[in-house]
N, C-alpha and C. Protein backbone atom coordinates (compact mmCIF):
# COMPACT_ATOMS: atom_id res chain seq x y z
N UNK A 1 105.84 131.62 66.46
CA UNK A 1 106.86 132.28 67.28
C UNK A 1 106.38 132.46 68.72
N UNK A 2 104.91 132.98 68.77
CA UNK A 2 104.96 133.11 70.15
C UNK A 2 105.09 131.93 70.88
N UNK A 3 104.24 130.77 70.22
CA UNK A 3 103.95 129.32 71.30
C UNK A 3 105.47 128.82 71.17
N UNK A 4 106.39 128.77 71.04
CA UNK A 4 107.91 128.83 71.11
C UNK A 4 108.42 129.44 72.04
N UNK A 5 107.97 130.65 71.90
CA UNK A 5 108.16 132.01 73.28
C UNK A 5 108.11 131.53 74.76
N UNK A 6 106.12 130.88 74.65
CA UNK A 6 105.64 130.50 76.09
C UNK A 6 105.98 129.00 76.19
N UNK A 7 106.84 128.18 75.14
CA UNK A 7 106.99 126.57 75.62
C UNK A 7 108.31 127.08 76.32
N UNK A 8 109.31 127.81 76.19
CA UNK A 8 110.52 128.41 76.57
C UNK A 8 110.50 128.74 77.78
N UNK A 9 109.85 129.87 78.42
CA UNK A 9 109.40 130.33 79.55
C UNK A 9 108.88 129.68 80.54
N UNK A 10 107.72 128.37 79.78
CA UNK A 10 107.61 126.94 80.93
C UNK A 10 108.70 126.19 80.73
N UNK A 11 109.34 125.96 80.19
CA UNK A 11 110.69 124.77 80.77
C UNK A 11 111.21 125.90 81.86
N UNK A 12 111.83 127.03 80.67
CA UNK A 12 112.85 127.44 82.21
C UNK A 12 112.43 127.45 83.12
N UNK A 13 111.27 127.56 83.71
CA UNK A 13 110.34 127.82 85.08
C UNK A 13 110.86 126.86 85.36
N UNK A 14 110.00 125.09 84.98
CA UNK A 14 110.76 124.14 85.19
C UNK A 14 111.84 123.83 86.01
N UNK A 15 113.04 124.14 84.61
CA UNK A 15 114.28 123.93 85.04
C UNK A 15 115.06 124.62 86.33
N UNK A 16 114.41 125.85 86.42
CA UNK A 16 114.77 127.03 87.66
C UNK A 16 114.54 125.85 88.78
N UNK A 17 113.17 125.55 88.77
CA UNK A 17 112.42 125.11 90.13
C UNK A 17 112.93 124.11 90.65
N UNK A 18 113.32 123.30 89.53
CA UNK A 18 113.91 121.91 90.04
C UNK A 18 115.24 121.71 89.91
N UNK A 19 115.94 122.49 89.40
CA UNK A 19 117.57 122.29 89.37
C UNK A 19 118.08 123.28 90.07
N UNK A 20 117.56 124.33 90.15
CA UNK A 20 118.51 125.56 90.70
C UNK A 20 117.58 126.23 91.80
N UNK A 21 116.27 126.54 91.97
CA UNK A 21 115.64 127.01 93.35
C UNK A 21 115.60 125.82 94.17
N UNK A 22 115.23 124.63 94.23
CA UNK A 22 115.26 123.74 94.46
C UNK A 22 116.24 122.77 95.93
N UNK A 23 117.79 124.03 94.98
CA UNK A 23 118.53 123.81 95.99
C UNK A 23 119.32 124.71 96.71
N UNK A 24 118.60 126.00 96.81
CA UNK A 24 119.02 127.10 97.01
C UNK A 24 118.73 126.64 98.99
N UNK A 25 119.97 126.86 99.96
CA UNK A 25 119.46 126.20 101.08
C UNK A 25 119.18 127.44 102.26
N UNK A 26 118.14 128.40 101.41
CA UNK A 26 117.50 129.21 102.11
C UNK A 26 115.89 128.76 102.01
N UNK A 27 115.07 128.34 102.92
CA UNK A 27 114.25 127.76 102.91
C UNK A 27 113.03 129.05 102.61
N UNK A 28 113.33 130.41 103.01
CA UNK A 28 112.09 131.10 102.93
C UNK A 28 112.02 131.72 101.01
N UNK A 29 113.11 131.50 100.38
CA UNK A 29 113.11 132.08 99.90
C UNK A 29 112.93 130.78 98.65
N UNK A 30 112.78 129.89 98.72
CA UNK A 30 112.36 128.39 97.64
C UNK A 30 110.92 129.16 98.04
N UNK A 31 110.12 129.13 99.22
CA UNK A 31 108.74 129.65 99.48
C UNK A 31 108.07 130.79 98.47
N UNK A 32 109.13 131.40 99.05
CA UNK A 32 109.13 132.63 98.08
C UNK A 32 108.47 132.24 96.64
N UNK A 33 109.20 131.51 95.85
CA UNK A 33 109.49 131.10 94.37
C UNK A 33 108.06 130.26 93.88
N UNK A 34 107.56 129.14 94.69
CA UNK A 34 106.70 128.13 95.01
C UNK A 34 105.84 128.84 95.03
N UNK A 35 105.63 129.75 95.84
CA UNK A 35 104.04 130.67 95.84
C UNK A 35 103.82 131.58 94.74
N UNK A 36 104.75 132.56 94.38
CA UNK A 36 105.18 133.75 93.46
C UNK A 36 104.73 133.05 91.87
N UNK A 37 106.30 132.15 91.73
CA UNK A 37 106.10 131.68 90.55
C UNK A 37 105.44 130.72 89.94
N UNK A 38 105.70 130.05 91.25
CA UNK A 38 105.03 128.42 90.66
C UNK A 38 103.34 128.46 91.20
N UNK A 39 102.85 129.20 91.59
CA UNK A 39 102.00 129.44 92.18
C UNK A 39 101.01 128.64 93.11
N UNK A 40 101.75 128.20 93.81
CA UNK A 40 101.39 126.94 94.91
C UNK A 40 100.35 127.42 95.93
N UNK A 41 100.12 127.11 96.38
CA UNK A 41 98.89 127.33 97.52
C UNK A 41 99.55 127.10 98.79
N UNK A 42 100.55 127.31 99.62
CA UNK A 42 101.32 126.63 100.97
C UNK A 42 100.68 127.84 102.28
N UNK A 43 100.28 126.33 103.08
CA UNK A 43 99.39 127.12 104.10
C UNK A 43 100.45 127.58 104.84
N UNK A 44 100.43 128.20 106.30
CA UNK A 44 101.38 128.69 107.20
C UNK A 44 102.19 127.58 107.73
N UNK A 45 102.99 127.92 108.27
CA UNK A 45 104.16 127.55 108.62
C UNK A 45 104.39 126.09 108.02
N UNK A 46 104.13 125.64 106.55
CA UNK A 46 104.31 124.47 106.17
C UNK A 46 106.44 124.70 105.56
N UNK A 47 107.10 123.57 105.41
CA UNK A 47 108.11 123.46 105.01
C UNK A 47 108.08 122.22 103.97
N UNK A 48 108.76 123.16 102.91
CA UNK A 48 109.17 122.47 101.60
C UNK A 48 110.60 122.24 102.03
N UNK A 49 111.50 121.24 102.46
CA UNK A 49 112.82 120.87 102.15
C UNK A 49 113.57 120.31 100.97
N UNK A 50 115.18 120.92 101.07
CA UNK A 50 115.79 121.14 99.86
C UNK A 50 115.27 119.53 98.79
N UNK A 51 115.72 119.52 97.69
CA UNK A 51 115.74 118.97 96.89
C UNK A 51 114.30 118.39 95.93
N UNK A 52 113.12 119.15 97.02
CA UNK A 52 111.65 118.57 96.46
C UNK A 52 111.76 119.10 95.12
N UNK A 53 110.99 118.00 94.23
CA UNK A 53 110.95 118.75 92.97
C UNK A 53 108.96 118.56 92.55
N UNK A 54 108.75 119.36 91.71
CA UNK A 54 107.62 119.52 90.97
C UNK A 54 107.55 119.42 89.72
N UNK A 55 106.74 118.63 89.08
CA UNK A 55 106.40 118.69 87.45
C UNK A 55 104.80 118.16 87.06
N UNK A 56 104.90 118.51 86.10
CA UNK A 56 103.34 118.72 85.59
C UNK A 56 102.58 120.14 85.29
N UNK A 57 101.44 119.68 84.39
CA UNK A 57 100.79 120.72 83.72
C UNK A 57 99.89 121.37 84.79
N UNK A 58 99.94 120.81 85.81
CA UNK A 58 98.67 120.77 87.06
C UNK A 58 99.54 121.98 88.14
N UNK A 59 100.71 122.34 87.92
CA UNK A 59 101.40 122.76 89.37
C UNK A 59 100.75 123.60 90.05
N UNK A 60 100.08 124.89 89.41
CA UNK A 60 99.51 126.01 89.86
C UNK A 60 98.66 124.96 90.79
N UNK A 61 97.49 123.78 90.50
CA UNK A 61 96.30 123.45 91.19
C UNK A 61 96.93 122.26 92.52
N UNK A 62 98.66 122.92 92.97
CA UNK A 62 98.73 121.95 94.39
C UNK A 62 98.35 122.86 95.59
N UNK A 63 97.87 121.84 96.27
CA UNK A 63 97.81 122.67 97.74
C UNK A 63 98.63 122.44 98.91
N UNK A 64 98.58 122.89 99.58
CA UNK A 64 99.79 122.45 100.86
C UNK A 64 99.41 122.74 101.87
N UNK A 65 98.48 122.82 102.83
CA UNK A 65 98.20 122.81 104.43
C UNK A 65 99.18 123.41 105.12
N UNK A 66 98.55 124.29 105.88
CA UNK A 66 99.69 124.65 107.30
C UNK A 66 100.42 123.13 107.90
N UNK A 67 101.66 124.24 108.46
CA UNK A 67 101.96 123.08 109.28
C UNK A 67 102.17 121.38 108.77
N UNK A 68 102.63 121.74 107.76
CA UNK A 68 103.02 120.11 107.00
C UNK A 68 104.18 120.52 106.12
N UNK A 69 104.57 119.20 106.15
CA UNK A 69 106.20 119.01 105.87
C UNK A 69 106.21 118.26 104.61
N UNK A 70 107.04 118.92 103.49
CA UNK A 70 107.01 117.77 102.67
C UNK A 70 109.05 117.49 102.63
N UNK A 71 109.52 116.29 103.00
CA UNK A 71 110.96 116.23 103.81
C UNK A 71 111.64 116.14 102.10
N UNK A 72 113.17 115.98 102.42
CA UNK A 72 114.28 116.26 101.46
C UNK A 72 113.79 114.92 100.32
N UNK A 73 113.91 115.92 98.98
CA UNK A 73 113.67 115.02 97.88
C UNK A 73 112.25 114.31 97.33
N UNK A 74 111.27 115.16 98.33
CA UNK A 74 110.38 114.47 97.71
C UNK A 74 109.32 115.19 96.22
N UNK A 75 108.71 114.42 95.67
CA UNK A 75 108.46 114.55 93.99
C UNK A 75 106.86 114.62 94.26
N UNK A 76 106.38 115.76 93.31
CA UNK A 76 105.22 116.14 93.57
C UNK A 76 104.73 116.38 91.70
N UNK A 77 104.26 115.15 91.34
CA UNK A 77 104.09 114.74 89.86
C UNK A 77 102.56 115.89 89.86
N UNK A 78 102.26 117.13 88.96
CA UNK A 78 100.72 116.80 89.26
C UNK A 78 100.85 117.30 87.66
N UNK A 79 99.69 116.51 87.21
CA UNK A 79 99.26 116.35 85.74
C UNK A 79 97.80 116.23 86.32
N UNK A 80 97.90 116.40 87.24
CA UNK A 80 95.91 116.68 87.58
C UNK A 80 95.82 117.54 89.65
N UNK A 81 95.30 118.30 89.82
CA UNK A 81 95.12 118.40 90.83
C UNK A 81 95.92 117.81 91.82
N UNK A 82 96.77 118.35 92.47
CA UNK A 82 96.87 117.42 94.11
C UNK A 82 96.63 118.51 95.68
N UNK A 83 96.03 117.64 96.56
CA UNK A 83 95.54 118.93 97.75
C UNK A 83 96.21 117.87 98.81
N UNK A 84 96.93 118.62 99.85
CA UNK A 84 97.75 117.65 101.15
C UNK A 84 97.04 118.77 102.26
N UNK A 85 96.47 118.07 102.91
CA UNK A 85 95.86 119.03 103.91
C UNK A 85 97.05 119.47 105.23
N UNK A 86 96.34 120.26 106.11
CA UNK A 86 97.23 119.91 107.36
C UNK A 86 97.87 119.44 108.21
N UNK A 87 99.06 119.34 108.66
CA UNK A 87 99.79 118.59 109.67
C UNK A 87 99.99 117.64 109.02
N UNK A 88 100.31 117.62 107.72
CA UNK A 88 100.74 115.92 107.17
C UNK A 88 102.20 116.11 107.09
N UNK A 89 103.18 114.42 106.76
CA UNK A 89 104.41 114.94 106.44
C UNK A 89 104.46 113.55 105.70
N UNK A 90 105.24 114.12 104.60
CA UNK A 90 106.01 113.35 103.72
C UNK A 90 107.43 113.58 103.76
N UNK A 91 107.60 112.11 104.25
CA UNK A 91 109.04 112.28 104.19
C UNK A 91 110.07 112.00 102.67
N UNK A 92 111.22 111.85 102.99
CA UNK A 92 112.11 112.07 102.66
C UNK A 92 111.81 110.35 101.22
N UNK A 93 112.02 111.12 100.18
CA UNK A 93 112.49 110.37 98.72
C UNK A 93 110.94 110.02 98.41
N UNK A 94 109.91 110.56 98.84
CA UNK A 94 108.48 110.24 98.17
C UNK A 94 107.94 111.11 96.91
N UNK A 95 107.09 109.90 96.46
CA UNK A 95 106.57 110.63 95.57
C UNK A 95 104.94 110.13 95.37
N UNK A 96 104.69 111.67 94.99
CA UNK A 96 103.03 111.53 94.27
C UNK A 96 103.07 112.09 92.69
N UNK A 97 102.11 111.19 92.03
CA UNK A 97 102.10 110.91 91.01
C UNK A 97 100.83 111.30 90.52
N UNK A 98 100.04 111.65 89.86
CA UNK A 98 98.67 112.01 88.91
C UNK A 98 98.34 111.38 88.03
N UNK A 99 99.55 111.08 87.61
CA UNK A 99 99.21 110.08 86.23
C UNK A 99 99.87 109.00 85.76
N UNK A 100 99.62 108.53 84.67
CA UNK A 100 99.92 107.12 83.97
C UNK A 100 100.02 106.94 82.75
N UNK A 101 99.91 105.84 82.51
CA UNK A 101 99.89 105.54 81.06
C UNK A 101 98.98 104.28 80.83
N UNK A 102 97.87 104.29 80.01
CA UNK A 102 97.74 103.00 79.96
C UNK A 102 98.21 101.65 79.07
N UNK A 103 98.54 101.05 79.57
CA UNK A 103 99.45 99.92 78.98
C UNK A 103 98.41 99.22 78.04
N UNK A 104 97.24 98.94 77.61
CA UNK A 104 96.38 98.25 76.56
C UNK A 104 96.44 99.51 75.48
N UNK A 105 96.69 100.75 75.30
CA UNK A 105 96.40 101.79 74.36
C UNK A 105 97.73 101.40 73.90
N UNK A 106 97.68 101.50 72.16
CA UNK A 106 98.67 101.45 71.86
C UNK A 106 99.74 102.47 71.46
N UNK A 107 99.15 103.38 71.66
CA UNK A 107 99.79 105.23 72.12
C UNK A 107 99.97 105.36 73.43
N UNK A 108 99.97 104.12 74.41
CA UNK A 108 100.25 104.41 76.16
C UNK A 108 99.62 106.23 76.28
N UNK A 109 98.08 105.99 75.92
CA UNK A 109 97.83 107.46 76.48
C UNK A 109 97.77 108.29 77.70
N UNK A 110 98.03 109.07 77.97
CA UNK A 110 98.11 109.75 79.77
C UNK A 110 96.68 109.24 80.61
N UNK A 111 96.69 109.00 81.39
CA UNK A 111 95.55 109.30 82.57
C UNK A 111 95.81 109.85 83.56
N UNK A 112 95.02 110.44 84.02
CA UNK A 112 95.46 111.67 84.86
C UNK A 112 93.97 111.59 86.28
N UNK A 113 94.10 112.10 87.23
CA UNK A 113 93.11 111.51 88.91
C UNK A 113 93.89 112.27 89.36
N UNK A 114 93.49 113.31 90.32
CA UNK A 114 93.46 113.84 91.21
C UNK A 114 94.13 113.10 92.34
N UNK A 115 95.04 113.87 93.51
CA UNK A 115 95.44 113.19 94.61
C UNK A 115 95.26 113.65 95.60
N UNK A 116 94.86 113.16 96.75
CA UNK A 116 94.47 113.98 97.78
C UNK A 116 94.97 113.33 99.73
N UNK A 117 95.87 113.92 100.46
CA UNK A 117 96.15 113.59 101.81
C UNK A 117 95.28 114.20 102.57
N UNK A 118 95.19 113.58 103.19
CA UNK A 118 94.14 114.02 104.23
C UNK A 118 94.79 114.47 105.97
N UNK A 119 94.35 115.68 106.25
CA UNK A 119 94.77 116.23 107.60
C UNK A 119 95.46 114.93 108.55
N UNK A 120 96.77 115.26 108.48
CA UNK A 120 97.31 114.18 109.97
C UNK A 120 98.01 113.13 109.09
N UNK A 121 98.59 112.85 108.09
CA UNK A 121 98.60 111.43 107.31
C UNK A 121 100.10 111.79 107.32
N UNK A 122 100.67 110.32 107.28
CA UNK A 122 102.04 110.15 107.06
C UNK A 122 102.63 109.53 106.49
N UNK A 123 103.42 109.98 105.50
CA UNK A 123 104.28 109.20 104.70
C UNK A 123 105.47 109.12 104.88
N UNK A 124 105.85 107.38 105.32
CA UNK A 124 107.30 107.32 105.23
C UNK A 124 107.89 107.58 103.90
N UNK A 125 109.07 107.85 104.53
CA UNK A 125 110.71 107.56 103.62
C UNK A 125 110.02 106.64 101.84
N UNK A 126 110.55 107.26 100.44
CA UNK A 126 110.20 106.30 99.52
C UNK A 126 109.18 105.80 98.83
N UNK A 127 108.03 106.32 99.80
CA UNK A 127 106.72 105.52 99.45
C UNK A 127 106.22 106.36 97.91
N UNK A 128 105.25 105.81 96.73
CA UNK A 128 104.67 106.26 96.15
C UNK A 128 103.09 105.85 96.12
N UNK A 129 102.59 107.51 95.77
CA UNK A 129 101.18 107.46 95.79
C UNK A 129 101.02 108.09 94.72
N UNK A 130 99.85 106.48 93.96
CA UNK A 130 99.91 107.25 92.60
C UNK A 130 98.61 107.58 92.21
N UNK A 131 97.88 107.55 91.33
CA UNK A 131 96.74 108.40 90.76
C UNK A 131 95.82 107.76 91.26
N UNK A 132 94.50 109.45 91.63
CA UNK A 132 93.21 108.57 92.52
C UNK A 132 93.42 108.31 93.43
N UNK A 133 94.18 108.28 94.30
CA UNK A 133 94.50 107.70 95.71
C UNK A 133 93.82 109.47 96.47
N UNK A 134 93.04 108.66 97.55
CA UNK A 134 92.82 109.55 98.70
C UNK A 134 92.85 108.72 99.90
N UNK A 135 94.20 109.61 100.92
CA UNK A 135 94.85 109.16 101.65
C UNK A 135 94.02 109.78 102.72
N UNK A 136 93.59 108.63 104.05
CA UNK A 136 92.48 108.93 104.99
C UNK A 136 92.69 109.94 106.18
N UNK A 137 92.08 110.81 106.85
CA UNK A 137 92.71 111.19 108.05
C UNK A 137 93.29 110.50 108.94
N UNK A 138 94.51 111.01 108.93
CA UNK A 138 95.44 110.09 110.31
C UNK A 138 96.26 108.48 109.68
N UNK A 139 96.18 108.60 108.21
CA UNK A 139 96.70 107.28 108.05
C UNK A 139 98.08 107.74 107.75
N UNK A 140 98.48 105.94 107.98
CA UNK A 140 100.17 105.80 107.34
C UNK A 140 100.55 105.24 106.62
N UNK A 141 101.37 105.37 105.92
CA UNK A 141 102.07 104.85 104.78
C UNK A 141 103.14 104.23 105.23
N UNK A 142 103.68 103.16 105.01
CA UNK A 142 104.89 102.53 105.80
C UNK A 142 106.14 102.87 104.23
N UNK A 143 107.21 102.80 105.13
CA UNK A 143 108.41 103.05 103.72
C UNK A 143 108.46 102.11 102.60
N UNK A 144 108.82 102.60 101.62
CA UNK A 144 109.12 102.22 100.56
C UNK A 144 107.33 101.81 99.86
N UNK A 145 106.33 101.49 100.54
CA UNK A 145 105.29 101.29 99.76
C UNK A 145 104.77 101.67 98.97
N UNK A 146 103.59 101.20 97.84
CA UNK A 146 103.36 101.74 96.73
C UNK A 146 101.47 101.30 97.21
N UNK A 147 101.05 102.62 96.72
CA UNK A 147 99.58 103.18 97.33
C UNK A 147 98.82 103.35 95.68
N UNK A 148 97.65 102.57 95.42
CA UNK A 148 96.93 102.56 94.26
C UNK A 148 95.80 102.78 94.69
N UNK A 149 95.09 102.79 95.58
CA UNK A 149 93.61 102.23 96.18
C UNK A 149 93.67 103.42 97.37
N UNK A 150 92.65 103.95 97.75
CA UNK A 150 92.82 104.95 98.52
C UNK A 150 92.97 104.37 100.34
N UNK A 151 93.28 104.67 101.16
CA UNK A 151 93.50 104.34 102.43
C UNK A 151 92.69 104.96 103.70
N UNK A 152 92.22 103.93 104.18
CA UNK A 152 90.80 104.26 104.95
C UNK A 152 91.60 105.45 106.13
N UNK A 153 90.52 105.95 106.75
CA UNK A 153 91.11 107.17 107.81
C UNK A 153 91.73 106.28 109.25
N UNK A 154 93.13 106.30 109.23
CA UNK A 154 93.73 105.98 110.29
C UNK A 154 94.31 104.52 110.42
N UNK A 155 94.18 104.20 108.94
CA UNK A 155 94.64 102.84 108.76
C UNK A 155 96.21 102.77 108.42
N UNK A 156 96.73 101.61 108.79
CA UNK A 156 98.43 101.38 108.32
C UNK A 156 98.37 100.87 107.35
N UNK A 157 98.94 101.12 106.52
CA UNK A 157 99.51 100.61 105.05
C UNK A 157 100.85 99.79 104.64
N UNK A 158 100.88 99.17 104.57
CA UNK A 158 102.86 98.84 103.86
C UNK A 158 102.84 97.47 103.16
N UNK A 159 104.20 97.47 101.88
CA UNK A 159 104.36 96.66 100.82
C UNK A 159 103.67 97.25 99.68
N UNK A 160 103.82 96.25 98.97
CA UNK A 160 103.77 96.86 97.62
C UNK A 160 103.24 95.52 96.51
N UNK A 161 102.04 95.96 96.67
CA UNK A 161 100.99 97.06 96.60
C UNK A 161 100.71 96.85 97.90
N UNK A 162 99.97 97.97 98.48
CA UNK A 162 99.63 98.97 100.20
C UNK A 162 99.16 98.43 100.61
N UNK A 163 99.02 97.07 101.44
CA UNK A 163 97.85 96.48 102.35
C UNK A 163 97.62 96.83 103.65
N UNK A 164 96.74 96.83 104.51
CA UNK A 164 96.00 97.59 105.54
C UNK A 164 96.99 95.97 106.65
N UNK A 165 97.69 97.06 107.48
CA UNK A 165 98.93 96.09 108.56
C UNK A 165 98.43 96.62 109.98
N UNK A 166 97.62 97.55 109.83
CA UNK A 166 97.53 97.79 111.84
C UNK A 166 96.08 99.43 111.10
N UNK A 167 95.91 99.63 112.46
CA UNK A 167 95.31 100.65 112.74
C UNK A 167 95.99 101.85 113.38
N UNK A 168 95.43 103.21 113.62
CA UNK A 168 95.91 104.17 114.74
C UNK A 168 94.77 104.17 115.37
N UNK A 169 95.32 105.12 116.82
CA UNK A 169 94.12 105.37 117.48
C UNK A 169 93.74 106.93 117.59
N UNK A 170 92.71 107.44 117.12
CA UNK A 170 92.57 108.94 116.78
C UNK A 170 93.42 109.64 118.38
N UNK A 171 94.31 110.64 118.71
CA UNK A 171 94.64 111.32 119.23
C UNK A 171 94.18 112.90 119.84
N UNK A 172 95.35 113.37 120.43
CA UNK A 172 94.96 114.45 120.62
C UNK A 172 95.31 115.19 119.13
N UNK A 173 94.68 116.89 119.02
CA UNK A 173 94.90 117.56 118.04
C UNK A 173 96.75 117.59 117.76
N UNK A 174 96.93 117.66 116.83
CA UNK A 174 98.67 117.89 116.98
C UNK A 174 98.61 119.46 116.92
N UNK A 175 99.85 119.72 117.95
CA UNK A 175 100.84 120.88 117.57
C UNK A 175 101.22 121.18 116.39
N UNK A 176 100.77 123.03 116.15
CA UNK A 176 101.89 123.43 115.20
C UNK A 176 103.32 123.08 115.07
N UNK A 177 103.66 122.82 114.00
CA UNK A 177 105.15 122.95 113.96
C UNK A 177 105.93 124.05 114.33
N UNK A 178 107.41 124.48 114.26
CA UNK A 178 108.33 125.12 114.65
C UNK A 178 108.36 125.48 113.76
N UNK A 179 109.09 126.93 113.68
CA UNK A 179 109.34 127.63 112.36
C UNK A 179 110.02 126.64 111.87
N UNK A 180 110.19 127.15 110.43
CA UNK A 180 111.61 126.09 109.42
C UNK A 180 112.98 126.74 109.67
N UNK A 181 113.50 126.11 110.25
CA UNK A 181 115.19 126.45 109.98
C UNK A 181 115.51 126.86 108.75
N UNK A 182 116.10 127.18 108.92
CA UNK A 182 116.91 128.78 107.70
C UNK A 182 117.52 127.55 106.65
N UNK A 183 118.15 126.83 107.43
CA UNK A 183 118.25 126.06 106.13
C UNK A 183 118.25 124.40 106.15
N UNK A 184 117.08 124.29 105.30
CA UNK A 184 116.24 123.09 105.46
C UNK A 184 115.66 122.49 103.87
């Protein structure tokens, strides 16, 4: 009865987070929920926009950096650890992933790797980053790409699978962001 009790209490969490806080289009108050309930780690002035969703056994162990954006719709798989440092942004329809399956087991058993962005990194529109990947300071992800292999600091990425298309050139420090609009 009880482990019935607490499998109950994690879906609805779940289901709250991703169907119904999710799209609540008061932005401080999804924050609210993310830190409180889901117990996220979100540094200052970072913005979660509407529709991001979360799943996995890992949620409590994400982190989120000041000042980073994760944009509308994007999917934050963690079945193992994930840490996004500062000033990063993920945009809009991405996802990170933790885990897998392996295709030679004939129970496709889970595998599960840690994910990690690194201060300054950007992800376009679409892209997925999936398990084991550590994304370099200052790199990019071009849209729609798919990231297996981790990405050197400040390198361009794009296609699928992620091949190295250009460089950046380290910059000045970036600016904080702007508060989040009320509804975002």
């Amino acid at each position: 009865m009880l482990k019935s009790l607490k499998s109950l209490k994690f879906y609805t969490k779940y289901y709250l987070t991703n169907h119904v806080i999710a799209h609540i289009p008061i932005h401080g108050l999804r924050l609210f929920w993310y830190r409180r309930c889901m117990k996220i780690r979100i540094g200052a002035r970072s913005q979660i926009w509407l529709g991001c969703r979360f799943f996995g056994d890992a949620i409590a162990q994400i982190e989120i950096g000041s000042d980073t954006v994760l944009g509308y719709g994007v999917t934050l798989n963690a079945a193992a650890p994930i840490r996004i440092e500062d000033h990063v942004l993920i945009a809009a329809g991405s996802m990170v992933h933790t885990a897998d399956h392996d295709c030679q087991d004939p129970n496709f058993s889970v595998r599960t790797a840690p994910v990690t962005i690194q201060s300054q990194a950007y992800i376009a529109s679409n892209a997925l980053i999936l398990k084991g990947v550590t994304l370099g300071e200052g790199a990019v992800v071009a849209a729609g790409s798919v990231v297996f292999q981790d990405v050197k600091p400040l390198a361009i990425v794009a296609g699928n699978p992620a091949r190295a298309v250009g460089s950046r050139v380290k910059g000045n420090p970036p600016q904080p962001i702007l508060e989040a609009p009320l509804f975002c």
